[in-house]
Protein backbone atom coordinates (compact mmCIF):
# COMPACT_ATOMS: atom_id res chain seq x y z
CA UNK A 1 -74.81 67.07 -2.77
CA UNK A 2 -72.76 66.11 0.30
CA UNK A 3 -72.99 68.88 3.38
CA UNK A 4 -69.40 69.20 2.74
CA UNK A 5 -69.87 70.73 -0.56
CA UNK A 6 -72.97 72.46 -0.13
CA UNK A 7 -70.74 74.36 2.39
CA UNK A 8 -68.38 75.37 0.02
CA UNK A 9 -70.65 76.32 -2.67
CA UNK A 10 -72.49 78.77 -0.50
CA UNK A 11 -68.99 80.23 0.45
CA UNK A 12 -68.48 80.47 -3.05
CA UNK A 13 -71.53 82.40 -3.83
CA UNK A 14 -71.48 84.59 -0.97
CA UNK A 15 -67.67 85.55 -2.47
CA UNK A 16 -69.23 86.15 -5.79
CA UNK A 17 -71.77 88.09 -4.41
CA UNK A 18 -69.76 90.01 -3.00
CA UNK A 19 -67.61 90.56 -5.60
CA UNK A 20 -71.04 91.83 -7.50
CA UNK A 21 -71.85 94.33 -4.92
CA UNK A 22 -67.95 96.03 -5.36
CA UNK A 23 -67.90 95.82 -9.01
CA UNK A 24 -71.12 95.67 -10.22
CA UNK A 25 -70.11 94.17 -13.49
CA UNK A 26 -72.14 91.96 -15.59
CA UNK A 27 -70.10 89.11 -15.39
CA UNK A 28 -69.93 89.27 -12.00
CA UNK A 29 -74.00 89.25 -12.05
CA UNK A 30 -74.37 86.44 -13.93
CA UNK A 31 -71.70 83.85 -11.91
CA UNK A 32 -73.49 85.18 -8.60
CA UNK A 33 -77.23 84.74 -10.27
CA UNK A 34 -75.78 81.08 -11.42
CA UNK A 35 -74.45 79.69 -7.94
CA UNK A 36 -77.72 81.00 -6.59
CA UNK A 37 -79.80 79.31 -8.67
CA UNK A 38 -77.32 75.73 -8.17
CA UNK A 39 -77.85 76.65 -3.80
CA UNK A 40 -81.99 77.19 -4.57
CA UNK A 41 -82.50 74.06 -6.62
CA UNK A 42 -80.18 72.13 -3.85
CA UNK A 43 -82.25 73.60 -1.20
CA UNK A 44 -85.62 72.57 -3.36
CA UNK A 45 -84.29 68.99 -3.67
CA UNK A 46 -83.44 68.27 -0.54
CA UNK A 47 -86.51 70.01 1.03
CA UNK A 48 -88.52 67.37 -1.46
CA UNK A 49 -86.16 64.68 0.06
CA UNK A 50 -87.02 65.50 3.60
CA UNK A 51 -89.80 67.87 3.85
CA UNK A 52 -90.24 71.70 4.12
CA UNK A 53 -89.11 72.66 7.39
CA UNK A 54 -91.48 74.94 9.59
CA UNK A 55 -90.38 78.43 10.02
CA UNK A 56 -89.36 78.83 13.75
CA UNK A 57 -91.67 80.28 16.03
CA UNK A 58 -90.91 83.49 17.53
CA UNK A 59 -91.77 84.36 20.59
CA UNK A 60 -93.07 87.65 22.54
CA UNK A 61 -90.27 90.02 23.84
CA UNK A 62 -92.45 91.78 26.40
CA UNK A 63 -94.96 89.05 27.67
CA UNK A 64 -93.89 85.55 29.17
């Protein structure tokens, strides 16, 4: 999936999300559930494509 598109997929499951959490309707659930699962198994194949990135590292607030 081109970056382009991956883009607007995510914008189109965070609106049907959204639309979820106002409604709460079942059809709603299951069109939210559905683009998640496309985003995840994007995310999976890419991540097999060019490795698991490393969480970043956080660092201390009150030491230097």
């Amino acid at each position: 999936m081109e970056a382009k598109t991956f883009f607007q997929k995510v914008a189109i499951m965070r609106q049907a999300q959204k639309k979820y959490f106002n409604t709460r309707s079942p059809k709603a659930l299951r069109e939210s559930k559905a683009l998640e699962a496309e985003i995840d198994r994007e995310i999976d194949r890419v991540n097999r494509i060019i490795g698991t990135p490393e969480p970043p590292k956080q660092g201390n607030l009150f030491n230097d």
